[in-house]
Protein backbone atom coordinates (compact mmCIF):
# COMPACT_ATOMS: atom_id res chain seq x y z
CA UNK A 1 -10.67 44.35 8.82
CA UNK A 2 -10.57 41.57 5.87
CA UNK A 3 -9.71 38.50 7.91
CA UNK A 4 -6.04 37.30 6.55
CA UNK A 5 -5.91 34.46 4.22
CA UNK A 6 -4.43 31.04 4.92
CA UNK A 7 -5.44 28.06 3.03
CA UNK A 8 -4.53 27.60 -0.50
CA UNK A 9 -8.01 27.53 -1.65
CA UNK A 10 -8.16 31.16 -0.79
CA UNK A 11 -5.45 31.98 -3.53
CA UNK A 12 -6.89 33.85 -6.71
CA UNK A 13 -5.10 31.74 -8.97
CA UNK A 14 -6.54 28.27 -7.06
CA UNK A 15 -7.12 26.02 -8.06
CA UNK A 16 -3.98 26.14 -10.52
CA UNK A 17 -1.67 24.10 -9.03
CA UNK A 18 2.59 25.31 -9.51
CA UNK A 19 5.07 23.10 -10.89
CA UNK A 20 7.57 22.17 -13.15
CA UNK A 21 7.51 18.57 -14.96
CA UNK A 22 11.34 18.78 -15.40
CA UNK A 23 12.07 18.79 -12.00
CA UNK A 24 10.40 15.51 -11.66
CA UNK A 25 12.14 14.01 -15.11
CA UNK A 26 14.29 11.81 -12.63
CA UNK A 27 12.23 10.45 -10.29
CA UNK A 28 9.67 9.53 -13.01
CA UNK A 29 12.39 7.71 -15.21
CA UNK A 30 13.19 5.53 -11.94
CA UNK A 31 9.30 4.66 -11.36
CA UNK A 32 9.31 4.05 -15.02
CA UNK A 33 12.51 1.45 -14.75
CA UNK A 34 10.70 0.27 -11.94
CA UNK A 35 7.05 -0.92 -13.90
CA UNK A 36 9.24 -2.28 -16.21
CA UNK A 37 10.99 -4.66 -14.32
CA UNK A 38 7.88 -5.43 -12.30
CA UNK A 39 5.65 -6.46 -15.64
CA UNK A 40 8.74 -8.46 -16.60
CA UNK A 41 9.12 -9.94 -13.67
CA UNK A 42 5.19 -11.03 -13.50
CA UNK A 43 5.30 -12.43 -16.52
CA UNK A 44 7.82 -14.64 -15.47
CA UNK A 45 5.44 -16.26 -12.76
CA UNK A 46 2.64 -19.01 -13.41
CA UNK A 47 -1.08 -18.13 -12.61
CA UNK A 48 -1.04 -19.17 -9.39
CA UNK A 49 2.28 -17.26 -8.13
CA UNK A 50 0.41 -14.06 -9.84
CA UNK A 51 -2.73 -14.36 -8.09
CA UNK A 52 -0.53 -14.81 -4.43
CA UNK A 53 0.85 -11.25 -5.41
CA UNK A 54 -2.20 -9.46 -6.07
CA UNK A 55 -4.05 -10.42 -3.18
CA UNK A 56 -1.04 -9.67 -0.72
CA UNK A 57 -0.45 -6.28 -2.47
CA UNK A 58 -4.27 -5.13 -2.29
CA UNK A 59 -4.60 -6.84 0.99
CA UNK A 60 -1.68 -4.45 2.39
CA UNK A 61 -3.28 -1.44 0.45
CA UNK A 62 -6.64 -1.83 2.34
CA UNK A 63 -5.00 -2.49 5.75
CA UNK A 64 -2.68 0.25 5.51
CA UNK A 65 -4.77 3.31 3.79
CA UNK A 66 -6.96 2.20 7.23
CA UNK A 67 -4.40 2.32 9.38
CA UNK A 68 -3.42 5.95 8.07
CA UNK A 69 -6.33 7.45 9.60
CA UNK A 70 -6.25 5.35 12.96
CA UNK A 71 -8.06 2.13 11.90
CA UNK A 72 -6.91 -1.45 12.20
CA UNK A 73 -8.58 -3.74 10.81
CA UNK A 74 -7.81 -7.74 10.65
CA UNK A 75 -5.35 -8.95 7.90
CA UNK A 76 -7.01 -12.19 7.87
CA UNK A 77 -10.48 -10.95 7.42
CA UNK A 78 -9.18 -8.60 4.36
CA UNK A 79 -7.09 -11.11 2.93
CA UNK A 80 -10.37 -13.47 2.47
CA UNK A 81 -12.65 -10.38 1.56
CA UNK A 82 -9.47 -9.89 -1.25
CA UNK A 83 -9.27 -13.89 -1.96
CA UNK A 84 -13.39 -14.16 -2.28
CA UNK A 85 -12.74 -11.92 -5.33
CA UNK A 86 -9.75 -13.20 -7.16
CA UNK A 87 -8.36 -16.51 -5.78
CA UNK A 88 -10.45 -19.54 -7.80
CA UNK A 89 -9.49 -21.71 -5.61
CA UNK A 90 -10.76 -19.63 -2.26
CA UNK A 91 -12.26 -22.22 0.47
CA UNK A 92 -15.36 -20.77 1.88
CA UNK A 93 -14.57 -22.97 5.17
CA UNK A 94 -11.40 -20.65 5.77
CA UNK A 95 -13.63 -17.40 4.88
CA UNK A 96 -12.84 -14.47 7.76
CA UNK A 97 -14.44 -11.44 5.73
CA UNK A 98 -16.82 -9.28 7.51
CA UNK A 99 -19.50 -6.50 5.55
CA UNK A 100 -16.83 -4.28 6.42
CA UNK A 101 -13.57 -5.95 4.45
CA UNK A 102 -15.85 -6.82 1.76
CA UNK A 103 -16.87 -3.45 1.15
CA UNK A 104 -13.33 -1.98 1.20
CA UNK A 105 -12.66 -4.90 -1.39
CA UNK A 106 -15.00 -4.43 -3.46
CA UNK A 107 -14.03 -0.68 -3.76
CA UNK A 108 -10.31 -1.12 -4.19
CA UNK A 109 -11.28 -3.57 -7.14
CA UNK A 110 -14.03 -0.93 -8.70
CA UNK A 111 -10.90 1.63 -8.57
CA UNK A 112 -8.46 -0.69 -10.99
CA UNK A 113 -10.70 -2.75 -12.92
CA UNK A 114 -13.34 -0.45 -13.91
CA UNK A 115 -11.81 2.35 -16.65
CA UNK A 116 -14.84 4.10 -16.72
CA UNK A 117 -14.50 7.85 -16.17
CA UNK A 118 -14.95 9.06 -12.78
CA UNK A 119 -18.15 10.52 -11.78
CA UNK A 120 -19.52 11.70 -9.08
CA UNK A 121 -22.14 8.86 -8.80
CA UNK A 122 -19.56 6.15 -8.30
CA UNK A 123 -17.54 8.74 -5.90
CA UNK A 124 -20.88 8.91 -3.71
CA UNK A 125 -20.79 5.15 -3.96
CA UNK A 126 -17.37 4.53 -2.72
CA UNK A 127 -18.10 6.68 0.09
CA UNK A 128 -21.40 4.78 1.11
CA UNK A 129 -19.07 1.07 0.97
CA UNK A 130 -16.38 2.95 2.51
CA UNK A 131 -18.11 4.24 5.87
CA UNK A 132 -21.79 2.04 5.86
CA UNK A 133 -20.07 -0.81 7.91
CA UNK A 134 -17.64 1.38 10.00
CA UNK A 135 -18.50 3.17 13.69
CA UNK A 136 -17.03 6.90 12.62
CA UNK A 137 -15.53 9.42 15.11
CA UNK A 138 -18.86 11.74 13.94
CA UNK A 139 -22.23 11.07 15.72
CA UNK A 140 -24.00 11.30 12.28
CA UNK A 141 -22.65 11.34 9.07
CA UNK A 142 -24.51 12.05 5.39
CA UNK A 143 -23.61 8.79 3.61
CA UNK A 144 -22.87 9.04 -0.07
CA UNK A 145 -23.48 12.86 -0.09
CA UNK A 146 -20.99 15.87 0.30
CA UNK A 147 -20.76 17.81 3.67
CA UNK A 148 -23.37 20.75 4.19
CA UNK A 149 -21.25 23.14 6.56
CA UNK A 150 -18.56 25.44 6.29
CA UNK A 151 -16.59 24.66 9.59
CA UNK A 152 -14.70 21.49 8.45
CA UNK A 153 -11.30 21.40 9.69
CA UNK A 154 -8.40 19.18 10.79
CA UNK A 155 -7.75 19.48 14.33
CA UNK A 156 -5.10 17.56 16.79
CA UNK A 157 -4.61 17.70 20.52
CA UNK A 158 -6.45 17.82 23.29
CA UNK A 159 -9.62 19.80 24.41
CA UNK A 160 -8.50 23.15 25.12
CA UNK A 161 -4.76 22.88 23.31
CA UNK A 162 -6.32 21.97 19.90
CA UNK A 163 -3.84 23.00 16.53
CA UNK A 164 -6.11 23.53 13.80
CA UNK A 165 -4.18 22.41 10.50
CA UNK A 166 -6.15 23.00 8.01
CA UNK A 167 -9.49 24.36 7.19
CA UNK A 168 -11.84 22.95 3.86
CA UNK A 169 -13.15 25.51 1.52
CA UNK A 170 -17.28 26.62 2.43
CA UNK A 171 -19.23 23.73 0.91
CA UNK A 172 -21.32 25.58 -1.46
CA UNK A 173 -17.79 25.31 -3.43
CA UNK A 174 -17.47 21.68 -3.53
CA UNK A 175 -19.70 20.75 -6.13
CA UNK A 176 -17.74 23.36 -8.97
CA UNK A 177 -14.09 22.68 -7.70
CA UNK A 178 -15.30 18.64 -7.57
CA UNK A 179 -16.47 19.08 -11.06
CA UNK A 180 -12.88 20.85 -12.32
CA UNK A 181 -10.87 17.96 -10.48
CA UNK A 182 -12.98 15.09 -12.10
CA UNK A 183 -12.41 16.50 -15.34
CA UNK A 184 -8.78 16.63 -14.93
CA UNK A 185 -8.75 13.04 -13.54
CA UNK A 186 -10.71 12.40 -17.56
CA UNK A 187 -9.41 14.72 -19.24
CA UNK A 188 -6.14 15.94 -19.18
CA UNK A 189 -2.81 14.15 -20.68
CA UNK A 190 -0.72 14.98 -18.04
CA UNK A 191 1.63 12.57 -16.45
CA UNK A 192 -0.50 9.57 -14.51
CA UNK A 193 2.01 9.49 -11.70
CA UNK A 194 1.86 13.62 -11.52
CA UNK A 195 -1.50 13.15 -12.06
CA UNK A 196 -2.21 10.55 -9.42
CA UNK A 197 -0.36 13.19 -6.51
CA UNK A 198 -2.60 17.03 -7.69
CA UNK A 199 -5.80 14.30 -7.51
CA UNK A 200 -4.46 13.44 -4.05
CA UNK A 201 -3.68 17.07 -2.92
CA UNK A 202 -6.77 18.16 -4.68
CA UNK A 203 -9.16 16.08 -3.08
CA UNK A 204 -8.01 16.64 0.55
CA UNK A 205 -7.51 20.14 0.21
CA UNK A 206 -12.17 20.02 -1.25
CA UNK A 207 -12.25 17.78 1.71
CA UNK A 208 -16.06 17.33 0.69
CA UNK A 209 -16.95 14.60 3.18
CA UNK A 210 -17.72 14.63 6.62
CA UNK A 211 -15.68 11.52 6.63
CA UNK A 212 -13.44 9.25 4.81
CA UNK A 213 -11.63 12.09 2.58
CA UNK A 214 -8.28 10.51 3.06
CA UNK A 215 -9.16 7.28 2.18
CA UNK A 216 -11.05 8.31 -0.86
CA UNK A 217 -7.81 10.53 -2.10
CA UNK A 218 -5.77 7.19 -2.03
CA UNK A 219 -8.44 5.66 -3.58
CA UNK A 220 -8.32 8.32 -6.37
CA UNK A 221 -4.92 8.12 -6.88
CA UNK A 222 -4.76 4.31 -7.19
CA UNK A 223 -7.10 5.09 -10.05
CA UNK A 224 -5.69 7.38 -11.98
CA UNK A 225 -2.58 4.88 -12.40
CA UNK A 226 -4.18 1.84 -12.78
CA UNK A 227 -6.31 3.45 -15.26
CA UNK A 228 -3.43 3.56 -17.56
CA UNK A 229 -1.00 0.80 -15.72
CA UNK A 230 -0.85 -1.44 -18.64
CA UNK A 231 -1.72 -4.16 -16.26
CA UNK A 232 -5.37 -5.72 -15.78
CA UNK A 233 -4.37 -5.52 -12.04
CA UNK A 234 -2.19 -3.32 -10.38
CA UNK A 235 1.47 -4.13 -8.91
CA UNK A 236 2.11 -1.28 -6.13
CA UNK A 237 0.71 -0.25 -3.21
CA UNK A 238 1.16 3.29 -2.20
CA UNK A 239 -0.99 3.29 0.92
CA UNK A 240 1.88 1.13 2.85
CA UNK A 241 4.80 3.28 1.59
CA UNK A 242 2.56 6.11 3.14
CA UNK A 243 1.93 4.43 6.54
CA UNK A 244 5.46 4.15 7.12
CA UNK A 245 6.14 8.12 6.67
CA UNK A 246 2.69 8.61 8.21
CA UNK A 247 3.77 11.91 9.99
CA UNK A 248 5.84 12.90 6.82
CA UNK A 249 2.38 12.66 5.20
CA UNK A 250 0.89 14.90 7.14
CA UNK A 251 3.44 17.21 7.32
CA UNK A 252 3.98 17.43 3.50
CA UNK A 253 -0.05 18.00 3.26
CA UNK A 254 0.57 20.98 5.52
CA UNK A 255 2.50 23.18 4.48
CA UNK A 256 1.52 22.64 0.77
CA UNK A 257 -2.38 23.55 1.89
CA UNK A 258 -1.04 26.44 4.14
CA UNK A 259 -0.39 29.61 2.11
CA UNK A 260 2.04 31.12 5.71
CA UNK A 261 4.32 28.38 4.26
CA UNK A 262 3.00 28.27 0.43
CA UNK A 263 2.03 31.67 -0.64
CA UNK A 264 2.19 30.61 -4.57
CA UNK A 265 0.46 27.28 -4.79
CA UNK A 266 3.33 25.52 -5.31
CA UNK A 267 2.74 21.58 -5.22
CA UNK A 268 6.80 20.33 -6.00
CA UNK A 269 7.48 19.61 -2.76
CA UNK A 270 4.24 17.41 -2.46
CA UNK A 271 4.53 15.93 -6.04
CA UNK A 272 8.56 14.92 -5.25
CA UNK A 273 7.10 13.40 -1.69
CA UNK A 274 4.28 11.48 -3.57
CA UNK A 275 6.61 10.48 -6.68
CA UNK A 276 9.38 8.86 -4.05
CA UNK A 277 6.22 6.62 -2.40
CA UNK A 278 4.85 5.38 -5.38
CA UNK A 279 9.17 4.63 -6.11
CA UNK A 280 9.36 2.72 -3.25
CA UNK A 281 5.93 0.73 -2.88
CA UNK A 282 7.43 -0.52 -6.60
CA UNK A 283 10.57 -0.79 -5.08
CA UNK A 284 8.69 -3.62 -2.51
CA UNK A 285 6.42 -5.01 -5.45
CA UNK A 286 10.29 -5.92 -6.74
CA UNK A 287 11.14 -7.62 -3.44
CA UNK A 288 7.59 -9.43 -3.13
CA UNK A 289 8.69 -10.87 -6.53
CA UNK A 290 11.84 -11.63 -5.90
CA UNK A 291 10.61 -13.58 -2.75
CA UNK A 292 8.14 -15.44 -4.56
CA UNK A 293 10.96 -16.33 -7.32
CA UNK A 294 13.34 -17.70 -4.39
CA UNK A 295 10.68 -20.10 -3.06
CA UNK A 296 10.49 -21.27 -6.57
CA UNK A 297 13.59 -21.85 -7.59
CA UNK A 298 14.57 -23.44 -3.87
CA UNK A 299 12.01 -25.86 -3.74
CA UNK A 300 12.39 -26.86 -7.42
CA UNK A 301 16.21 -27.09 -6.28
CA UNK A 302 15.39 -29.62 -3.72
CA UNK A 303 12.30 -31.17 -5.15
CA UNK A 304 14.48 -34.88 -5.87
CA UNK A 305 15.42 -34.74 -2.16
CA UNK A 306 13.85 -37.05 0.50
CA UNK A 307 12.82 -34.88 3.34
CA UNK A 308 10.64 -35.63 6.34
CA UNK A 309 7.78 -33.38 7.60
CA UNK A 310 9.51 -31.85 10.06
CA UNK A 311 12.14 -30.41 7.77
CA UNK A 312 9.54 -29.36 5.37
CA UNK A 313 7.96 -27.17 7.57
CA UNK A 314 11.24 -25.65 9.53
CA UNK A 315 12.44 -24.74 5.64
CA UNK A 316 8.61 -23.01 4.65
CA UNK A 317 9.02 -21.06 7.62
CA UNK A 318 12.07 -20.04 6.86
CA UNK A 319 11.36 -19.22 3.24
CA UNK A 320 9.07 -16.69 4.84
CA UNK A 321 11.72 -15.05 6.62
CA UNK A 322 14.45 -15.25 3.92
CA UNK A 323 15.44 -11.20 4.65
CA UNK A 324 17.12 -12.29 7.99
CA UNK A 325 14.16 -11.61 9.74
CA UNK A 326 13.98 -14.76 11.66
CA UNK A 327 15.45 -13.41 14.44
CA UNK A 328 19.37 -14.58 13.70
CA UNK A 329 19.04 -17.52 12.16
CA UNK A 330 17.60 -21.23 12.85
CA UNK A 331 18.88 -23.08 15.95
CA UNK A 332 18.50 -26.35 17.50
CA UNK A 333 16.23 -24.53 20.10
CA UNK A 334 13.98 -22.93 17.52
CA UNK A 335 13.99 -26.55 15.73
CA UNK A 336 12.89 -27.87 18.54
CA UNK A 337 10.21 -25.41 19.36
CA UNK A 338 8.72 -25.38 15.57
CA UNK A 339 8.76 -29.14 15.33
CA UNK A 340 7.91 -30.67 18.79
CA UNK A 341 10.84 -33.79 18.63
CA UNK A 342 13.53 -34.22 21.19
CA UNK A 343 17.07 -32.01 20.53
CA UNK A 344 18.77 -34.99 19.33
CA UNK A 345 16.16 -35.67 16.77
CA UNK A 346 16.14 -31.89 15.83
CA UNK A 347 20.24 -32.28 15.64
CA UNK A 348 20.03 -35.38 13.38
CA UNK A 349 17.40 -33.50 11.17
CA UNK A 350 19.41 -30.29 10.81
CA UNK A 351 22.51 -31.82 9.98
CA UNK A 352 20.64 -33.84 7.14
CA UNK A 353 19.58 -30.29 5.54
CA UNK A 354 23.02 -29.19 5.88
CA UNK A 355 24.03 -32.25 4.34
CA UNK A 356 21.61 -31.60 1.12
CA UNK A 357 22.40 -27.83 1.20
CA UNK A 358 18.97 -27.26 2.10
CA UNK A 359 20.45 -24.90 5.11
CA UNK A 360 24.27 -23.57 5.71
CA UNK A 361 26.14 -22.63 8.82
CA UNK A 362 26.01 -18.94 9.57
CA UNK A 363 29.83 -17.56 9.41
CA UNK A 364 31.02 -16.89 12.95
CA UNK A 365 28.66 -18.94 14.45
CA UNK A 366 30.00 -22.25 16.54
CA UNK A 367 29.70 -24.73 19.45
CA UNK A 368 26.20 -24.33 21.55
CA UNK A 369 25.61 -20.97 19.69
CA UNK A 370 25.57 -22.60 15.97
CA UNK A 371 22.81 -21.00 13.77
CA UNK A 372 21.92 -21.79 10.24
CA UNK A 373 20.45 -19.94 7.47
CA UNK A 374 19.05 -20.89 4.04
CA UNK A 375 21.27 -21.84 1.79
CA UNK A 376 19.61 -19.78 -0.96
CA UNK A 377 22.72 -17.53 -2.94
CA UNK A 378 22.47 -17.07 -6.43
CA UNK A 379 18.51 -17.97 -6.59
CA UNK A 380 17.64 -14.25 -6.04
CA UNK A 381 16.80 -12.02 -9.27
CA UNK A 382 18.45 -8.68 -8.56
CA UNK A 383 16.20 -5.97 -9.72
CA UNK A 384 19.03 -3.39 -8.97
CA UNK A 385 20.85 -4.71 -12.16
């Protein structure tokens, strides 16, 4: 008896993907909204401001497409492998890159400055900077070559009450179903951001490596829409908007691979998943922005006024926090705490920032329990208008 089918590659019609551009007329007029408030709003900033943006947004992108598949590496040390490559003004004595962060930056760059077509030559070569300076979960893995086994297949729980999830296609089909996605990646016109999500699905559903295939799918799909961003550098970063629906990522991947739950190759589901991700790492490109505006305008605001060195660096820290993240507001504790002085000098130094509307009184708050905020209203650029 013919064993049943269950992955979507086992479909007669794969690998033509099912769905409807319509459906997704919505969602793509919001992302479009979106890129066009976000290369507004860059132009907006000075060199320097611009540079600060790029290397937190690709710094997030490396650390969080890691983190997806269980790896966590050091902000620090990918923020200088990141800064080594695009900040001029990068001070070697501060440098915290490893072979390993340097590698994953100088992929992420390959992927948005260099519009070449994709081959499989630089694919293999992403793979080999991707994994060379990384222990993997596999004894031995073929570097910069596709897998050379059937059984490949993605497995949770423990030994003995393992779920299989999903099972690659036999290998000796990778190299003509690679060949088919990179020439829709080059060829066709279709949408990049519906473009960007079948590459995605595409590529993990090949799964042609014996490690790294998530990574590289993310890595493909930044491509495809910086390709054709407009932008030399790209403002969004997708990997973070996926780490923090991690298990809705998985899920989504699934059931669209799984023909029990997707008997006609239907993709919508995936492509509406993907489409709301890219909406919302744009969506925190906007707020980045809008932070980096705020500091701007505040300090510009109170550039005239005479501060001391204490106050200066209770008001940057607070300019970092300026969502109402630090922890309900500043007190004469926290002063005290930041700044090292006695609570009578941290009284005398709050009440001067108060005086020079540096910092406000936060409504409801009195006596011993008094907290402050930044007094930063009307300075934010709503991107919601």
């Amino acid at each position: 008896m013919q064993n049943k089918k269950k992955w979507i590659w086992q479909h007669k019609e794969y690998p033509a993907f099912k769905y409807s551009v319509k459906e997704f007329i919505p969602k793509l007029t919001l992302i479009a909204e979106n890129v066009g408030r976000v290369k507004a709003l860059i132009s907006l900033l000075d060199e320097k401001e611009q540079d600060s943006i790029k290397i937190d947004i690709l710094t997030s992108e490396i650390v969080s497409t890691s983190a997806i598949e269980g790896e966590h590496l050091s902000r620090d040390s990918v923020r200088s492998s990141i800064g080594k490559k695009l900040d001029a003004h990068f001070e070697g004595t501060h440098d915290k890159s490893t072979y390993h962060t340097d590698a994953l930056a100088n992929i992420l760059i390959d992927s948005i400055q260099n519009r070449e077509d994709l081959d499989l030559v630089r694919l293999h070569k992403w793979h080999i900077s991707l994994l060379s300076h990384t222990p993997s979960k596999f004894t031995k893995i073929e570097l910069g070559a596709f897998r050379s086994y059937d059984d490949m297949q993605i497995v949770s729980g423990s030994i003995g009450k393992e779920k299989v999830h999903y099972v690659a296609l036999p290998y000796k089909k990778i190299p003509e179903d690679i060949n088919s996605l990179l020439d829709f990646i080059n060829i066709s016109d279709e949408n990049i951001y519906i473009k960007s999500a079948v590459a995605h699905l595409w590529f993990v559903t090949i799964h042609p490596y014996d490690d790294g295939n998530g990574r590289i799918a993310r890595i493909i799909g930044d491509y495809v829409v910086s390709k054709n961003f407009g932008l030399e550098y790209k403002y969004f970063n997708i990997s973070t908007a996926i780490a923090k629906n991690r298990r809705s990522y998985y899920d989504k991947l699934e059931k669209t691979q799984n023909l029990s739950d997707n008997p006609n190759l239907e993709c919508s589901q995936w492509i509406e998943w993907y489409l709301d991700m890219f909406n919302n790492s744009l969506e925190e490109t906007l707020n980045i922005i809008n932070k980096v505006i705020t500091k701007t305008k505040f300090w510009d605001r109170i550039r005239d006024i005479s501060l001391n060195a204490r106050q200066l660096k209770v008001l940057r820290k607070l300019l970092d926090y300026n969502d109402g993240e630090f922890k309900g507001g500043l007190t004469s504790k926290k002063y005290v705490a930041m700044t090292k002085v006695s609570i009578a000098t941290a009284k005398r130094d709050i009440q001067e920032l108060v005086k020079y509307e540096c910092i406000c009184q936060i409504e409801g708050s009195q006596g011993r329990n008094v907290k402050y905020e930044l007094s930063i209203h009307n300075l934010c650029y709503n991107h919601k208008n």
